[in-house]
N, C-alpha and C. Protein backbone atom coordinates (compact mmCIF):
# COMPACT_ATOMS: atom_id res chain seq x y z
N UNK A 1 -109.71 82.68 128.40
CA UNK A 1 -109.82 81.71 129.48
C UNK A 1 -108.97 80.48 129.17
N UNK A 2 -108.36 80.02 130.13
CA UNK A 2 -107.33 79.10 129.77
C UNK A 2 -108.33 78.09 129.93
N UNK A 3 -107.86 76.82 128.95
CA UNK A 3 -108.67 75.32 128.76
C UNK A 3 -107.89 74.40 129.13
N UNK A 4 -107.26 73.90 127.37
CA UNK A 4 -105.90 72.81 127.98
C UNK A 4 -104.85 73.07 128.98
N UNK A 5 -104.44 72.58 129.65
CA UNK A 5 -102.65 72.80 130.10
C UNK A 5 -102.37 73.82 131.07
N UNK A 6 -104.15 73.74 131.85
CA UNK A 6 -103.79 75.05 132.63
C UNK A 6 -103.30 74.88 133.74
N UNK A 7 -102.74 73.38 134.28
CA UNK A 7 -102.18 73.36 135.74
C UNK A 7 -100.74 73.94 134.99
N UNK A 8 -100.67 74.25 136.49
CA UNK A 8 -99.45 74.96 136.51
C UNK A 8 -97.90 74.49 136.83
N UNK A 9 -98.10 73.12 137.00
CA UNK A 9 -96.62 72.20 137.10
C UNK A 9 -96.26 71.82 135.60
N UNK A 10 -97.17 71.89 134.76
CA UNK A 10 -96.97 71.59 133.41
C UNK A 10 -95.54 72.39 132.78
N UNK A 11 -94.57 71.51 131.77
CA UNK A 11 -93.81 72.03 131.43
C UNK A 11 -94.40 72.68 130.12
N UNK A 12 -94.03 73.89 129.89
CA UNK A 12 -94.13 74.46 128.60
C UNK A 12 -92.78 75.20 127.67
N UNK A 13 -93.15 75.82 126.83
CA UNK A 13 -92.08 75.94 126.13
C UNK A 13 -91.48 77.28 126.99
N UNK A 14 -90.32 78.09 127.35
CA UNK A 14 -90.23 79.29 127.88
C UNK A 14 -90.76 80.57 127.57
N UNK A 15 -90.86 80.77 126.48
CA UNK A 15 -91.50 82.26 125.86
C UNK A 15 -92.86 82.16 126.43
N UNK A 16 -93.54 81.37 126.45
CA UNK A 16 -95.09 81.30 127.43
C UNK A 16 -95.41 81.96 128.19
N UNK A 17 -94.15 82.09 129.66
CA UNK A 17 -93.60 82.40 130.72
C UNK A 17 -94.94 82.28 131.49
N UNK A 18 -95.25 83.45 132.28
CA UNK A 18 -96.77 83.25 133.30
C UNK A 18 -97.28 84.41 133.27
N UNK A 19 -97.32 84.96 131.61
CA UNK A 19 -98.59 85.96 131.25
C UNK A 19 -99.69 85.01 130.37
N UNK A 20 -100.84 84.96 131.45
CA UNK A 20 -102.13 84.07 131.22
C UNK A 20 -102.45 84.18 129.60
N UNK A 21 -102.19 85.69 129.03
CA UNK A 21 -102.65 85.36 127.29
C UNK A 21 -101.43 84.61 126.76
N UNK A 22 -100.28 84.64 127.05
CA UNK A 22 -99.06 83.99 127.01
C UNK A 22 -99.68 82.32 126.21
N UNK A 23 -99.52 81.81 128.08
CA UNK A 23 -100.10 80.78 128.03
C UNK A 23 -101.23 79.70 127.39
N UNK A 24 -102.39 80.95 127.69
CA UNK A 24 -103.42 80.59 126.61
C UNK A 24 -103.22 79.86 125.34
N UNK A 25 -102.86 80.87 125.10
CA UNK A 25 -101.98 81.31 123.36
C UNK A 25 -101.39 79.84 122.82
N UNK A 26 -99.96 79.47 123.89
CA UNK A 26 -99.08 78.67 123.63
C UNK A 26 -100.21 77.11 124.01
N UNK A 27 -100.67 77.51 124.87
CA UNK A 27 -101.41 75.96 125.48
C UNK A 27 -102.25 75.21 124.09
N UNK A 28 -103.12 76.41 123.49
CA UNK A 28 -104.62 76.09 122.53
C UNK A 28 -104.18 76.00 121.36
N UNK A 29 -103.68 76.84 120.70
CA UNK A 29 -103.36 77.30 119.56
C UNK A 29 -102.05 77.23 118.78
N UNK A 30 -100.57 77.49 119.55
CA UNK A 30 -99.20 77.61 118.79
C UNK A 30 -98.91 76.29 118.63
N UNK A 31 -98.63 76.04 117.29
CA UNK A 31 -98.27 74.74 116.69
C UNK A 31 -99.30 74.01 116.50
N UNK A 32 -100.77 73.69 116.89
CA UNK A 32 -101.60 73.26 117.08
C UNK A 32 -101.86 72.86 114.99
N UNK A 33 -102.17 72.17 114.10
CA UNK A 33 -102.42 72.24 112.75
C UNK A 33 -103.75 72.82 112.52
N UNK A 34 -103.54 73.82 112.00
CA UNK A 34 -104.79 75.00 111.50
C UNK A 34 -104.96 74.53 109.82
N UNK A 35 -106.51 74.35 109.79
CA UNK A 35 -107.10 74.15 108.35
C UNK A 35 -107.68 74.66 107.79
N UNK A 36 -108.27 76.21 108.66
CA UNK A 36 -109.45 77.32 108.02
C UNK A 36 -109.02 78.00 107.52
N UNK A 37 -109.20 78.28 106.39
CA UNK A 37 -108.78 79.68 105.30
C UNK A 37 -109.13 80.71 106.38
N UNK A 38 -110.13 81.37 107.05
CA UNK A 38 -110.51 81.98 107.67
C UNK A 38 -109.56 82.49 108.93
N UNK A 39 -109.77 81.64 109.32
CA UNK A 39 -108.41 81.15 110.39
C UNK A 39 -106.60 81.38 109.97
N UNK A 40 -106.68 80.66 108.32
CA UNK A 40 -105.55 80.90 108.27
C UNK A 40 -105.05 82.39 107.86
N UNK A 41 -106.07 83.32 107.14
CA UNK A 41 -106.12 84.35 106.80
C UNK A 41 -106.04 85.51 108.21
N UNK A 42 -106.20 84.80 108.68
CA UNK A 42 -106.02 85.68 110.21
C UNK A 42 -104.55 85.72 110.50
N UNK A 43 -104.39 84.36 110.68
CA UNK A 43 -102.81 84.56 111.23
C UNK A 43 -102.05 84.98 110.55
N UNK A 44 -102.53 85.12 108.82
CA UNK A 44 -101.59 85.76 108.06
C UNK A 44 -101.04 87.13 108.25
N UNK A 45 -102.41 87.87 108.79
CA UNK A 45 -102.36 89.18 109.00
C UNK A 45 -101.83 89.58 109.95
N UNK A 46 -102.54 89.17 111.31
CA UNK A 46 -101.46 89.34 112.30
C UNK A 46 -100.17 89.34 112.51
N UNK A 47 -99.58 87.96 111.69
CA UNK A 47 -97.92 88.23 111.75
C UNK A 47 -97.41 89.13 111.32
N UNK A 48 -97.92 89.62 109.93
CA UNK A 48 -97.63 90.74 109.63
C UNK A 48 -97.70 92.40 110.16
N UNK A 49 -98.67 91.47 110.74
CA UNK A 49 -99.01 93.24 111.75
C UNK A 49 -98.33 93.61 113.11
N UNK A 50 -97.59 91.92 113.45
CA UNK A 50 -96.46 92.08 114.42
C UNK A 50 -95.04 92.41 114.03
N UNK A 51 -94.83 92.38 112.37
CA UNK A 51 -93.28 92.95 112.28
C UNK A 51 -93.24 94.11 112.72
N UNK A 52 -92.03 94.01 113.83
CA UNK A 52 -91.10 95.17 114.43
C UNK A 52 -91.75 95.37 115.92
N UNK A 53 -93.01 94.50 115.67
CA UNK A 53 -93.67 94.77 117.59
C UNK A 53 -93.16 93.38 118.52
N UNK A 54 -93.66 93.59 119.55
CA UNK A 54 -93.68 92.09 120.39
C UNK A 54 -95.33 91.62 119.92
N UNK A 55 -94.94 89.99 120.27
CA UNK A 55 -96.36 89.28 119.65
C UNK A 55 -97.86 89.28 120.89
N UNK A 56 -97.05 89.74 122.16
CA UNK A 56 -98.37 89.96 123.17
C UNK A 56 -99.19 91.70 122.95
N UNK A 57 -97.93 92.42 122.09
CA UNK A 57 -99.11 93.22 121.51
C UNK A 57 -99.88 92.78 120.74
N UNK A 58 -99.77 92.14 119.56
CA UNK A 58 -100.81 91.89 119.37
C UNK A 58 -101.93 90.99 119.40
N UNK A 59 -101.43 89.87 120.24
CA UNK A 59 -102.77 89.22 121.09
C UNK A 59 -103.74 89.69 122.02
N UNK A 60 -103.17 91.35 122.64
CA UNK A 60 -103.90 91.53 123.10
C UNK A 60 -104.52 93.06 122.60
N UNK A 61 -104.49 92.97 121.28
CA UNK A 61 -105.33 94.02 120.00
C UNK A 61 -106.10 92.61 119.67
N UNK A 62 -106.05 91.36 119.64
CA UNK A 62 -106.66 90.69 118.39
C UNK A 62 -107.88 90.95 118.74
N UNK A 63 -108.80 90.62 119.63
CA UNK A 63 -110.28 90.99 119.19
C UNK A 63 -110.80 92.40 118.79
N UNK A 64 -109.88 93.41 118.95
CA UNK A 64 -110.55 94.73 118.37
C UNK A 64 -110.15 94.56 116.46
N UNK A 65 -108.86 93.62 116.34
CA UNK A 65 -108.38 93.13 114.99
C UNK A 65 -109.65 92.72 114.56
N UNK A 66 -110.27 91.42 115.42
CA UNK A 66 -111.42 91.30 114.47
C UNK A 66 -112.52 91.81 114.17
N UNK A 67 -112.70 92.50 115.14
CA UNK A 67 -113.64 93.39 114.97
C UNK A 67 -113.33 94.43 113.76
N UNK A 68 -112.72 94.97 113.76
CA UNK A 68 -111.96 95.93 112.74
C UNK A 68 -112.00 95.53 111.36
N UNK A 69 -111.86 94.36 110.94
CA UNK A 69 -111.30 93.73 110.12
C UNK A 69 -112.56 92.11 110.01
N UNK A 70 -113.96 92.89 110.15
CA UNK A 70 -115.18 91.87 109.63
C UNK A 70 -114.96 90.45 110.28
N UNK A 71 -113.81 89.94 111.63
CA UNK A 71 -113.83 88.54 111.65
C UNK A 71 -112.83 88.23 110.79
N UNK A 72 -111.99 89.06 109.82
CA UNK A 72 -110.90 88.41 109.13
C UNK A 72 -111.36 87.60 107.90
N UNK A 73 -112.25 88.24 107.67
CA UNK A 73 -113.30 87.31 106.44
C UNK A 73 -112.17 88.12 104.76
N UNK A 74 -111.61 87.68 104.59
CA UNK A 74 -111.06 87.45 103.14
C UNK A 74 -111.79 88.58 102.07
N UNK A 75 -112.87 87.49 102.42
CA UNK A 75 -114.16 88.14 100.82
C UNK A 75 -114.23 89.49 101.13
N UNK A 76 -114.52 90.06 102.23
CA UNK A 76 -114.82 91.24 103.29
C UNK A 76 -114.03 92.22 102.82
N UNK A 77 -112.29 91.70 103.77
CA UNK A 77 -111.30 92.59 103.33
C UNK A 77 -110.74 92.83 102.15
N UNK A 78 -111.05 91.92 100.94
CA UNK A 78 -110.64 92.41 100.05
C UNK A 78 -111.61 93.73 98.91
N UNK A 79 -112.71 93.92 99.86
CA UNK A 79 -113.37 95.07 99.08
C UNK A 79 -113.65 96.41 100.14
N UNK A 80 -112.56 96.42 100.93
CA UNK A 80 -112.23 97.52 101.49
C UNK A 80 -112.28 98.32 100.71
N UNK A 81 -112.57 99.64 100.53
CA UNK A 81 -112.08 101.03 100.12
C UNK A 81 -111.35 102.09 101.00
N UNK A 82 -111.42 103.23 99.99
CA UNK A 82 -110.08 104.04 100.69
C UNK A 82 -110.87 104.56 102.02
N UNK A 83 -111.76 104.63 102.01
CA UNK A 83 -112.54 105.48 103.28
C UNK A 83 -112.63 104.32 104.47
N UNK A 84 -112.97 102.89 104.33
CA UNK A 84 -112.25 102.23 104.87
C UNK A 84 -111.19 101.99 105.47
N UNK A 85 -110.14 101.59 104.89
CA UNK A 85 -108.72 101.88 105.02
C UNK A 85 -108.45 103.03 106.52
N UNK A 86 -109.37 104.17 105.74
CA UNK A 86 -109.29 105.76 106.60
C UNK A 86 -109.69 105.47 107.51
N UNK A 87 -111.00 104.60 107.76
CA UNK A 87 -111.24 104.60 109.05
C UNK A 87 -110.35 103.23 109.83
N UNK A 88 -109.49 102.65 109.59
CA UNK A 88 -108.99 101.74 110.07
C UNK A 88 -107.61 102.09 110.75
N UNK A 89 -107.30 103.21 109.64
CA UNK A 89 -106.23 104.16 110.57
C UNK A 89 -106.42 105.00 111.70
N UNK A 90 -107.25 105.21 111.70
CA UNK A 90 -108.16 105.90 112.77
C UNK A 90 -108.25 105.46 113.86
N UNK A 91 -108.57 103.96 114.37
CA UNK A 91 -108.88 102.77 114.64
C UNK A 91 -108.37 103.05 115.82
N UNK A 92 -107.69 104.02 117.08
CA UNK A 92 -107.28 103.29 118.14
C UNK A 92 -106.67 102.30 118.94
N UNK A 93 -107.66 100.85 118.64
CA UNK A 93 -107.84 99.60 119.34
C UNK A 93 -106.89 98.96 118.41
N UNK A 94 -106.34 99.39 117.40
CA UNK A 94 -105.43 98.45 116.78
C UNK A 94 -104.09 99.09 116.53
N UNK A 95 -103.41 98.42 115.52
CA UNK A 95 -102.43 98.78 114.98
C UNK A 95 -102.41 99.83 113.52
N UNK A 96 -102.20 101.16 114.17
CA UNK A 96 -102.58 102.26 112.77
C UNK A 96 -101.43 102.74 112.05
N UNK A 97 -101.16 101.40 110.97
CA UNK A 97 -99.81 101.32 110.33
C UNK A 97 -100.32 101.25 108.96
N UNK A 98 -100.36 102.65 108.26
CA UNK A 98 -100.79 102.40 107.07
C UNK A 98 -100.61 101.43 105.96
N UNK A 99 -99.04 101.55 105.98
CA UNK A 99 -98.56 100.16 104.98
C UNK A 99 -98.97 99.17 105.41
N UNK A 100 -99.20 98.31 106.97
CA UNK A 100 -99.46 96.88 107.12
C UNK A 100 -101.14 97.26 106.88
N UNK A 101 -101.75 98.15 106.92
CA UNK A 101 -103.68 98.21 106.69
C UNK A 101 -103.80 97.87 105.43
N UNK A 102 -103.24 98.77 104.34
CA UNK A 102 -102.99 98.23 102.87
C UNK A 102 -102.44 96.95 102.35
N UNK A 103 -101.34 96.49 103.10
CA UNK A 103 -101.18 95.07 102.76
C UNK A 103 -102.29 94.10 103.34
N UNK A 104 -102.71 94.71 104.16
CA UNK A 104 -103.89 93.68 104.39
C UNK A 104 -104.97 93.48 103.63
N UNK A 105 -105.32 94.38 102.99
CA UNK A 105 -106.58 94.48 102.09
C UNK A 105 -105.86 93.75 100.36
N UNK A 106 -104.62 94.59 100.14
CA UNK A 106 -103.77 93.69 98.71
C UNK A 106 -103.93 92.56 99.16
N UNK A 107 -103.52 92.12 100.25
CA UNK A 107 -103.08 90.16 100.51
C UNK A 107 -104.46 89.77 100.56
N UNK A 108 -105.94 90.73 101.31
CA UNK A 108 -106.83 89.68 100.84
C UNK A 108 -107.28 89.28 99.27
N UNK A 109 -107.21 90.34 98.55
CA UNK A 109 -107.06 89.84 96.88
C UNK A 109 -106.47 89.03 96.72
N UNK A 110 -104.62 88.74 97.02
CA UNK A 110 -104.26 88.27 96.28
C UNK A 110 -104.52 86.48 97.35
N UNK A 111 -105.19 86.69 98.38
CA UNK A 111 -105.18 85.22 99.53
C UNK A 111 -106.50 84.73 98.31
N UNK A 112 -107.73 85.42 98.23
CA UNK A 112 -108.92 84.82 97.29
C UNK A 112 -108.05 84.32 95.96
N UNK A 113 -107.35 84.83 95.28
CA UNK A 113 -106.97 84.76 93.88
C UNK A 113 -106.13 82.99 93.97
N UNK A 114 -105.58 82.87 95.56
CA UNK A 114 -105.35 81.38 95.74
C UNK A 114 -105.97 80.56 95.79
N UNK A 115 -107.38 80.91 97.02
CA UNK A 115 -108.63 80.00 96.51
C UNK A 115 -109.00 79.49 95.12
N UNK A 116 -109.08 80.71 95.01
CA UNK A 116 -109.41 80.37 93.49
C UNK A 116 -108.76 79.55 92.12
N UNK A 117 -107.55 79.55 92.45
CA UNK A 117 -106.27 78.69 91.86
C UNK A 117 -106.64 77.32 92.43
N UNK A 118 -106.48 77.38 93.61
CA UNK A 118 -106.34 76.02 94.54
C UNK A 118 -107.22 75.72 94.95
N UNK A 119 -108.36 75.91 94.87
CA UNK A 119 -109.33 75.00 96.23
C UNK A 119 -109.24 75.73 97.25
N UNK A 120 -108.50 75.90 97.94
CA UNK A 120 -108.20 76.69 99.32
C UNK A 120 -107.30 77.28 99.41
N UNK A 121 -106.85 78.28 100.85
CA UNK A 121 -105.49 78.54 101.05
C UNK A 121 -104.83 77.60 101.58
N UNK A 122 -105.67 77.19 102.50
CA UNK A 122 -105.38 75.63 103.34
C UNK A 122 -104.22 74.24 102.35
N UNK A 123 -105.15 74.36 100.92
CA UNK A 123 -104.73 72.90 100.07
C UNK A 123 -103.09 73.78 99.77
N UNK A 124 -103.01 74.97 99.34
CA UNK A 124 -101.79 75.60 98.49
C UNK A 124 -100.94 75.72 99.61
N UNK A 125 -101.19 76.49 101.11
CA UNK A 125 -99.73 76.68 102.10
C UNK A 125 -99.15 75.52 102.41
N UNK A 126 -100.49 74.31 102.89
CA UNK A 126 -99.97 73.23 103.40
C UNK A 126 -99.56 72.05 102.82
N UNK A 127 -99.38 72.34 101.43
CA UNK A 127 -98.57 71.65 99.69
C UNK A 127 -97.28 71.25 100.31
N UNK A 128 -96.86 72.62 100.77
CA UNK A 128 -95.49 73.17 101.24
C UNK A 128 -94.89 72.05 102.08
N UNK A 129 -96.08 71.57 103.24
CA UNK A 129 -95.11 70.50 103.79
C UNK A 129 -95.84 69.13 103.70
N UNK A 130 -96.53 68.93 102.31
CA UNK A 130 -97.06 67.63 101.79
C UNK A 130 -97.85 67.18 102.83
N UNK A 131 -98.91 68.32 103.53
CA UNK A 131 -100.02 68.46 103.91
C UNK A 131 -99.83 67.87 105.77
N UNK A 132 -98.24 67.90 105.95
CA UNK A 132 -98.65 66.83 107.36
C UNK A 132 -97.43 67.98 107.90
N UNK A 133 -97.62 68.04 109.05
CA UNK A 133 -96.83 69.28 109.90
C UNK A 133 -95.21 68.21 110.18
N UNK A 134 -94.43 69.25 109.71
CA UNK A 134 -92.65 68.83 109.90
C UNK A 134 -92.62 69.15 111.96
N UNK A 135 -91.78 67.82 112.33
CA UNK A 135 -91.99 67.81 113.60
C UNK A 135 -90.57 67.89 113.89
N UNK A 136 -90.06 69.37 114.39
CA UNK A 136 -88.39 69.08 115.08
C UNK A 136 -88.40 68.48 116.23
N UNK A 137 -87.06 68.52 117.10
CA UNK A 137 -86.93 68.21 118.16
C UNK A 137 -86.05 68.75 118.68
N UNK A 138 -86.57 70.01 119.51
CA UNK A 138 -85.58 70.92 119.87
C UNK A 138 -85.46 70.46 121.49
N UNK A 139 -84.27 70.65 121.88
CA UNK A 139 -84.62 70.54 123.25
C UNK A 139 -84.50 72.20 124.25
N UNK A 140 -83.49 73.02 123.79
CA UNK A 140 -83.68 74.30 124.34
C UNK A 140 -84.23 75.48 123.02
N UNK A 141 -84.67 76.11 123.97
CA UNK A 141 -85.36 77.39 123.01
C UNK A 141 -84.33 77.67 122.24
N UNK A 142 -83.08 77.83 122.51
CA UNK A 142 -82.75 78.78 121.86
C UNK A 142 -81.80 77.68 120.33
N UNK A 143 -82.62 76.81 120.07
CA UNK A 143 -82.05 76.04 119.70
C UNK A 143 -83.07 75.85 118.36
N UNK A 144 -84.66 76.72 119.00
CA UNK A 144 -85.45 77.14 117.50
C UNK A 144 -85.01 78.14 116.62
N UNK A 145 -85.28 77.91 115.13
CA UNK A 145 -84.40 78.95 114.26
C UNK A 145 -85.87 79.84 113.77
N UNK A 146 -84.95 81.27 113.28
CA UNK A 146 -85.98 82.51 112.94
C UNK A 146 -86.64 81.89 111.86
N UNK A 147 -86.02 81.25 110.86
CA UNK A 147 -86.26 81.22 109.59
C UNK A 147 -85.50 79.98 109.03
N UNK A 148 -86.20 79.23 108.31
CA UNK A 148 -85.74 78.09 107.36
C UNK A 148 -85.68 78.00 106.27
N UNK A 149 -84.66 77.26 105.19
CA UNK A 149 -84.75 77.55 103.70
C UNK A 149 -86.46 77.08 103.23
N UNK A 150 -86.96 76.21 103.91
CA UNK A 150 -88.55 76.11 103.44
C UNK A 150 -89.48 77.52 103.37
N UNK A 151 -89.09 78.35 104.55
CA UNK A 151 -89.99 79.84 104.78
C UNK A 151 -89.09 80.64 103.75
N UNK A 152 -87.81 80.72 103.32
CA UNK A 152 -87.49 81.11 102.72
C UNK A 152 -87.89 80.95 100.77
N UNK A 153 -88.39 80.12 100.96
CA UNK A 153 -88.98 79.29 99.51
C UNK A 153 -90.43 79.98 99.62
N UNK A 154 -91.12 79.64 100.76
CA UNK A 154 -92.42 80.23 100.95
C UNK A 154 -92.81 81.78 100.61
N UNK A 155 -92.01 82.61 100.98
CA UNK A 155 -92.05 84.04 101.53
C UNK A 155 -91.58 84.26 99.63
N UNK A 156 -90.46 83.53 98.75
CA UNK A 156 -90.04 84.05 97.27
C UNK A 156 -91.36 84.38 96.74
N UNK A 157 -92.26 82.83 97.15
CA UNK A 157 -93.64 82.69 95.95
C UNK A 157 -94.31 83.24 96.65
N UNK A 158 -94.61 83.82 97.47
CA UNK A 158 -95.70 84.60 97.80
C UNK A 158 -95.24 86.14 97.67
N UNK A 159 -94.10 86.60 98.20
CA UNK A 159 -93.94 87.82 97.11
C UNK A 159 -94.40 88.25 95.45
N UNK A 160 -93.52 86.69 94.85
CA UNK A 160 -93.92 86.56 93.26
C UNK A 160 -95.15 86.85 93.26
N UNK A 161 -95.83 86.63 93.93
CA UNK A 161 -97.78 86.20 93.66
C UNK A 161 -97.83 87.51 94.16
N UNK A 162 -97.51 88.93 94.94
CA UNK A 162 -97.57 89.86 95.30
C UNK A 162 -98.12 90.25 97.00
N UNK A 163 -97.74 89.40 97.55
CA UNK A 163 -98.27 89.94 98.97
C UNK A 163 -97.17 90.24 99.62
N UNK A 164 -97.50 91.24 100.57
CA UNK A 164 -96.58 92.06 101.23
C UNK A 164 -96.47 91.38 103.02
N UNK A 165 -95.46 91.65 103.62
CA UNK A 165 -95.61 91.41 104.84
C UNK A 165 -95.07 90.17 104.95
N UNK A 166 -94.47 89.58 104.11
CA UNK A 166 -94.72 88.24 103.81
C UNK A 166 -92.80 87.59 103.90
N UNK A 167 -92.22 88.09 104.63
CA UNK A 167 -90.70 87.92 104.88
C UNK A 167 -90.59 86.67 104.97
N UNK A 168 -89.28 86.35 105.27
CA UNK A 168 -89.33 84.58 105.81
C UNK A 168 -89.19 84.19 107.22
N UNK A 169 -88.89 85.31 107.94
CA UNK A 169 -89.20 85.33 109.62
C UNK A 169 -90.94 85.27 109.96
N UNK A 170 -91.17 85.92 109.26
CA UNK A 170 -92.88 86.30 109.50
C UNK A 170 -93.37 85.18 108.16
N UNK A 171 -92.74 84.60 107.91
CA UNK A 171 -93.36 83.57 107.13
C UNK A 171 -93.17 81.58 108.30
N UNK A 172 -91.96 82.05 108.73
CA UNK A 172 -92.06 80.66 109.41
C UNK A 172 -92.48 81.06 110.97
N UNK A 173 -92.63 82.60 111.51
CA UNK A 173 -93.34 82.63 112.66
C UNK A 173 -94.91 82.27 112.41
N UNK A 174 -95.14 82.18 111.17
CA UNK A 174 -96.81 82.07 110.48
C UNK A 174 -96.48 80.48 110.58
N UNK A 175 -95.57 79.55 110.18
CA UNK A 175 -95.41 78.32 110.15
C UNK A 175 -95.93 77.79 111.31
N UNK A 176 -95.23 78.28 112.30
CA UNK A 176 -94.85 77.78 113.46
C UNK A 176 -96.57 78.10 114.19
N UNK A 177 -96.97 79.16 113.75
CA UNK A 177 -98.43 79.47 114.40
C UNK A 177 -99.32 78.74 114.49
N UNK A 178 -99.71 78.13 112.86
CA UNK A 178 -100.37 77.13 112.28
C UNK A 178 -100.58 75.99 112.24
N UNK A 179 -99.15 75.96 113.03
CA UNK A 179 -98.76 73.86 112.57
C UNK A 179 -98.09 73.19 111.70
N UNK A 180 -98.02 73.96 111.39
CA UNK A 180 -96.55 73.01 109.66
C UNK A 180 -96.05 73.04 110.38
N UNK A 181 -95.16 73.38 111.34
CA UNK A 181 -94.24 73.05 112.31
C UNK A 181 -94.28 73.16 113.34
N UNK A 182 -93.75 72.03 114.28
CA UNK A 182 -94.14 71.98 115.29
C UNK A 182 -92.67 72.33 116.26
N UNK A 183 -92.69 73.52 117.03
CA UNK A 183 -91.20 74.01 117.20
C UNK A 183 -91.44 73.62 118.55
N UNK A 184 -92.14 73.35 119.62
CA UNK A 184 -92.40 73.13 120.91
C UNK A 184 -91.33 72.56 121.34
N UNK A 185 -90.62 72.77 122.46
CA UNK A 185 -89.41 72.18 122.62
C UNK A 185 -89.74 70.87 123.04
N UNK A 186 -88.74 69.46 122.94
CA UNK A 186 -89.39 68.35 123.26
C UNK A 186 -90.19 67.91 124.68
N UNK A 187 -89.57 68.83 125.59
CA UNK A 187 -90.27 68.85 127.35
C UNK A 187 -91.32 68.89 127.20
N UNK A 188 -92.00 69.91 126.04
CA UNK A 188 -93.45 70.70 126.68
C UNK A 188 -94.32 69.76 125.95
N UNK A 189 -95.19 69.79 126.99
CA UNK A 189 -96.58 68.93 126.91
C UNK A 189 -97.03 68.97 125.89
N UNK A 190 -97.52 70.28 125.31
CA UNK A 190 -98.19 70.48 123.73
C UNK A 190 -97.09 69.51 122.34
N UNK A 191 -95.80 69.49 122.80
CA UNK A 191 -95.08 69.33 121.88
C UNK A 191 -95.62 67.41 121.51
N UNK A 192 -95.75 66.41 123.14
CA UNK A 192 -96.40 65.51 122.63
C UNK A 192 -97.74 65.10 122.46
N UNK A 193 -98.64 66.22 122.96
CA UNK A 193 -100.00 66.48 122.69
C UNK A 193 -99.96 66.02 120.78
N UNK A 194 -99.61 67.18 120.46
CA UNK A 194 -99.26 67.56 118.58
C UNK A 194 -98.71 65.86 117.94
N UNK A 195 -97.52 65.23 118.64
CA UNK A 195 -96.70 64.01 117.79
C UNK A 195 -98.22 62.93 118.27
N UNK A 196 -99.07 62.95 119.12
CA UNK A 196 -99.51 61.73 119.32
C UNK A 196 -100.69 62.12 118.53
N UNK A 197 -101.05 63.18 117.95
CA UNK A 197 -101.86 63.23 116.88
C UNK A 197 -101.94 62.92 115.43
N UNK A 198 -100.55 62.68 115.30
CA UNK A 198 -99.79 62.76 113.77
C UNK A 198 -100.04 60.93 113.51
């Protein structure tokens, strides 16, 4: 159900376009600064579970995702077993990609093993941009980039640390999800929604 930004003279960013989960999506959530491990452990997965798809597939798998996948609870997925796993391939309502099911269950080990280092996942990703979201100023779409030497820095140490899925496209489309960056082009509403929060 759309909340913020749902009149429809509102400028938004273009990729939005006028598919209502689109919108949703872009209105509530993209760029918005995310602080829940829970939360952030979600979007981790998902991005990953969108390499090589479009991203309205999988917004519109995510609630069978959570369902599937305990709510995205960390502690949960990381004591998956193989019969698990089995039944997740199985799964229908989602995405039955063995390698991204297994990286999901490795990355929740190795997402706890950060808690556990850090305090949070929250305190360790968002280190990265000294805890306050980097604000561009794009004025046309096509003027946002796939990937930055920062996601590129991001995506080294989190390989090093062993998680999969974890590229630097799908590391700064995870950026951009969350809020470390705020890619909204300067027109769209959300973009000064986000700066008058900072």
């Amino acid at each position: 159900m759309l909340r913020r930004g749902s009149v429809i003279d509102k400028k938004r960013c273009i990729w939005a376009g006028d598919i209502p989960i689109y919108i949703d999506y872009h209105d509530n959530e993209w760029g918005r600064p995310l602080h829940d491990d829970i939360r952030l452990f979600e979007m981790l997965i998902l991005e990953g579970m969108q390499a090589g798809l479009s991203w309205i597939t999988i917004l519109n798998k995510r609630e069978a995702f959570r369902e599937a996948f305990d709510g995205f609870d960390p502690y949960k997925v990381a004591l998956y077993n193989d019969a698990k796993i089995q039944e997740l391939i199985t799964n229908e309502k989602i995405i039955r990609n063995r390698l991204k099911i297994n990286a999901a269950v490795s990355n929740a080990k190795l997402f706890l093993k950060v808690i556990e280092d850090y305090g949070s996942f929250d305190k360790f990703i968002w280190g990265y941009v000294d805890y306050m979201p980097i604000i561009n100023h794009w004025e046309k779409q096509d003027d946002v980039p796939a990937s930055t030497t920062l996601s590129d820095r991001i995506s080294k140490d989190l390989k090093k640390m062993g998680f999969k899925f974890v590229g630097s496209t799908i590391i700064y489309s995870f950026m951009q999800a969350v809020g470390m960056v705020n890619d909204h082009i300067t027109e769209c509403f959300v973009y000064e929604e986000i700066v008058s929060c900072q």
